[in-house]
Protein backbone atom coordinates (compact mmCIF):
# COMPACT_ATOMS: atom_id res chain seq x y z
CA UNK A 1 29.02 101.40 174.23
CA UNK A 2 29.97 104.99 174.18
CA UNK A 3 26.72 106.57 175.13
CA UNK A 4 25.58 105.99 178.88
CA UNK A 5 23.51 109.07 178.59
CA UNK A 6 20.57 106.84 176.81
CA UNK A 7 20.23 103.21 177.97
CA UNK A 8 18.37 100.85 175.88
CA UNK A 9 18.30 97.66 177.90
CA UNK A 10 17.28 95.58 175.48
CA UNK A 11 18.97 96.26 172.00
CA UNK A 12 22.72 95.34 174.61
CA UNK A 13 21.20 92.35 175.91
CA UNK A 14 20.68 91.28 171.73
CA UNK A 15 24.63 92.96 171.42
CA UNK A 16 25.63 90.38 174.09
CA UNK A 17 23.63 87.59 172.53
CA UNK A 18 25.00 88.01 168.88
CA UNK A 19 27.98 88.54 170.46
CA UNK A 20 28.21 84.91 172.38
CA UNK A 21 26.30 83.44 169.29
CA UNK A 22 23.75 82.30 171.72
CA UNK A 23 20.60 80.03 170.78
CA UNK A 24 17.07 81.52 171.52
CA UNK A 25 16.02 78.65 172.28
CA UNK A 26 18.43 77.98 174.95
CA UNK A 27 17.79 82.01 176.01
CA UNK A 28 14.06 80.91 176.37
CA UNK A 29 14.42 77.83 178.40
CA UNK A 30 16.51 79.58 181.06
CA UNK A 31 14.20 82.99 181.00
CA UNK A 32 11.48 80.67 181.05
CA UNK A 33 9.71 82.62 178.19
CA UNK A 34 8.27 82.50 174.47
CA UNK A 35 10.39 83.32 172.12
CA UNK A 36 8.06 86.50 170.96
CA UNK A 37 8.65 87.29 174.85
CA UNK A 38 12.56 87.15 173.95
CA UNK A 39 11.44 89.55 170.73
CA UNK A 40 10.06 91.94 173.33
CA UNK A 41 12.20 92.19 176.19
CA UNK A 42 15.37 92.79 172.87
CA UNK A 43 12.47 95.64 172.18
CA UNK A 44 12.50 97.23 175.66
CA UNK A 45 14.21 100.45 176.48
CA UNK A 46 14.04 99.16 180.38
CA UNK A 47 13.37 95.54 181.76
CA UNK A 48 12.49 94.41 185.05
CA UNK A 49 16.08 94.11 187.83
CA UNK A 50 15.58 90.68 187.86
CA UNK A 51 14.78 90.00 184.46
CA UNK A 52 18.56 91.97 183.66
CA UNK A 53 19.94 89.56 186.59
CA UNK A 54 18.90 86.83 184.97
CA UNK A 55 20.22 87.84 181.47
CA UNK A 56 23.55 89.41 183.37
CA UNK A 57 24.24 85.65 184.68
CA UNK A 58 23.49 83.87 181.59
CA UNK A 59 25.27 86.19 179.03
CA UNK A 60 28.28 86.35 181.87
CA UNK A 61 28.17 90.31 181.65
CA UNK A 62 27.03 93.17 184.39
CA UNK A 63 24.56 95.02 182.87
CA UNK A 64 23.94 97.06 185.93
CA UNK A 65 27.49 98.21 185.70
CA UNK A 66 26.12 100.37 182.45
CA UNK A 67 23.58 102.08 185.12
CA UNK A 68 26.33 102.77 187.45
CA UNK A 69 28.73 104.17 184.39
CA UNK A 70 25.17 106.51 183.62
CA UNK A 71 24.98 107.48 187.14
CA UNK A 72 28.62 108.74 188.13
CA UNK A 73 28.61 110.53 184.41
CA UNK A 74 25.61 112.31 184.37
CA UNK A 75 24.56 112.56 188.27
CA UNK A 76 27.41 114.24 189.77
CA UNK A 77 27.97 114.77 193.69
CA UNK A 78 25.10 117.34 194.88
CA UNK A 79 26.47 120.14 196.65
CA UNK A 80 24.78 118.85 200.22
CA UNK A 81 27.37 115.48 199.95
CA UNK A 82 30.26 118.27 199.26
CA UNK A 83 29.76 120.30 201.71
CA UNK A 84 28.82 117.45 204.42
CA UNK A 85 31.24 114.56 203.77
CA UNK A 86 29.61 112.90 206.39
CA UNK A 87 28.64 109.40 204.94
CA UNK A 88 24.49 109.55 205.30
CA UNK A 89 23.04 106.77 207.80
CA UNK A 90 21.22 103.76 205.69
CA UNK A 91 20.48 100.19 206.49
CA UNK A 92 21.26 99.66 202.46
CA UNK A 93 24.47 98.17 201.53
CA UNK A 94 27.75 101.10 201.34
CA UNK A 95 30.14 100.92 198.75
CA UNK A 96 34.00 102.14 199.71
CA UNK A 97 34.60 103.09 195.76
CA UNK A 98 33.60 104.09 192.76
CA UNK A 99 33.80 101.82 190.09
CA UNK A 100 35.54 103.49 186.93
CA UNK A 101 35.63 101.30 182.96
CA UNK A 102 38.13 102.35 180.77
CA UNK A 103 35.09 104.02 178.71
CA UNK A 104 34.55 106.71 181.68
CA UNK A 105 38.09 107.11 182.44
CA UNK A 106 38.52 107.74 178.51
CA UNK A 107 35.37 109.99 178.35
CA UNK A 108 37.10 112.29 181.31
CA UNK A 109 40.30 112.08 180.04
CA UNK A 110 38.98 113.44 176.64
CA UNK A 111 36.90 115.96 177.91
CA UNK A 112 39.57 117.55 179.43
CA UNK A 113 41.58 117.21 176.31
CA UNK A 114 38.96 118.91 174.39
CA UNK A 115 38.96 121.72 176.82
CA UNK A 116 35.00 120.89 177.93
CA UNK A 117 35.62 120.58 181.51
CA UNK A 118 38.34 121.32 183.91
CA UNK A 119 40.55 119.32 185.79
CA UNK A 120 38.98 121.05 189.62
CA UNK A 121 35.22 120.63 187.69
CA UNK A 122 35.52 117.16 187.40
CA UNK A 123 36.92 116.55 190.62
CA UNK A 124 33.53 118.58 191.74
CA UNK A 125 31.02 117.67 189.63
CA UNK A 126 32.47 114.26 189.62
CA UNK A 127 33.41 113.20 193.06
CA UNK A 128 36.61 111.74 191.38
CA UNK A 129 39.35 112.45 193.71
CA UNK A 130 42.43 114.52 192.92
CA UNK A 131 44.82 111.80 193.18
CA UNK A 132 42.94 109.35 191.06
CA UNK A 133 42.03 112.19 188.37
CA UNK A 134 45.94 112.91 188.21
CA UNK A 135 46.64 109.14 188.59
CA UNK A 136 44.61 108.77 184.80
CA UNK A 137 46.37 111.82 183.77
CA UNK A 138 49.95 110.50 184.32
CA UNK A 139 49.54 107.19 182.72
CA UNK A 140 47.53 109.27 179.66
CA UNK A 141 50.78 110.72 179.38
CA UNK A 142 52.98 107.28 178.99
């Protein structure tokens, strides 16, 4: 998947299921559903969290990690986080890193290539830090 910009939930859950040559019946037993159920959730642009937790564990692939890939592309650092590096108090879980696929280290690496963003705007817009961003750009370079 290229294009984390528009998330169908459904038609990469079918992907994944083609993809492991999975039974529907077998899919059905474990969602504990009707196979015209199945037909519908394949249908869905979204799907409940645990419904996708569910289908991540039985097709043995994150399909949250697709959310996260949307949200560091297209929902960039707001300029209160940059200018306040202060992590923000919350009783919810922190997470130390980012986590980057090949597909949004590509899709930076390209851009920049391509002359649509620059090295200091994706470092701002991004939150990517400098050494990592040079990090991709050295090994580009191998």
């Amino acid at each position: 998947m290229k294009n984390y910009k528009h998330i169908h939930i459904g038609k990469l859950i079918l992907q994944r299921v083609k993809e492991k040559n999975m039974d529907s019946d077998k899919i059905c037993s474990v969602m504990k559903c009707t196979e015209k159920e199945l037909l519908t959730m394949y249908g869905s642009k979204s799907l409940d969290t645990d419904v996708i937790l569910r289908f991540s564990k039985l097709l043995e692939y994150d399909f949250f990690r697709i959310y996260s890939q949307h949200l560091i592309i297209y929902s960039p650092r707001s300029a209160q986080s940059i200018s306040n590096p202060e992590p923000e108090k919350s009783g919810l879980p922190q997470f130390r890193k980012n986590i980057y696929t090949k597909e949004i280290i590509s899709f930076i690496l390209d851009s920049i290539a391509k002359g649509k963003i620059t090295k200091n705007q994706v470092i701002e817009q991004y939150g990517i830090p400098k050494t990592t961003l040079y990090k991709w750009l050295k090994e580009k370079g191998k």
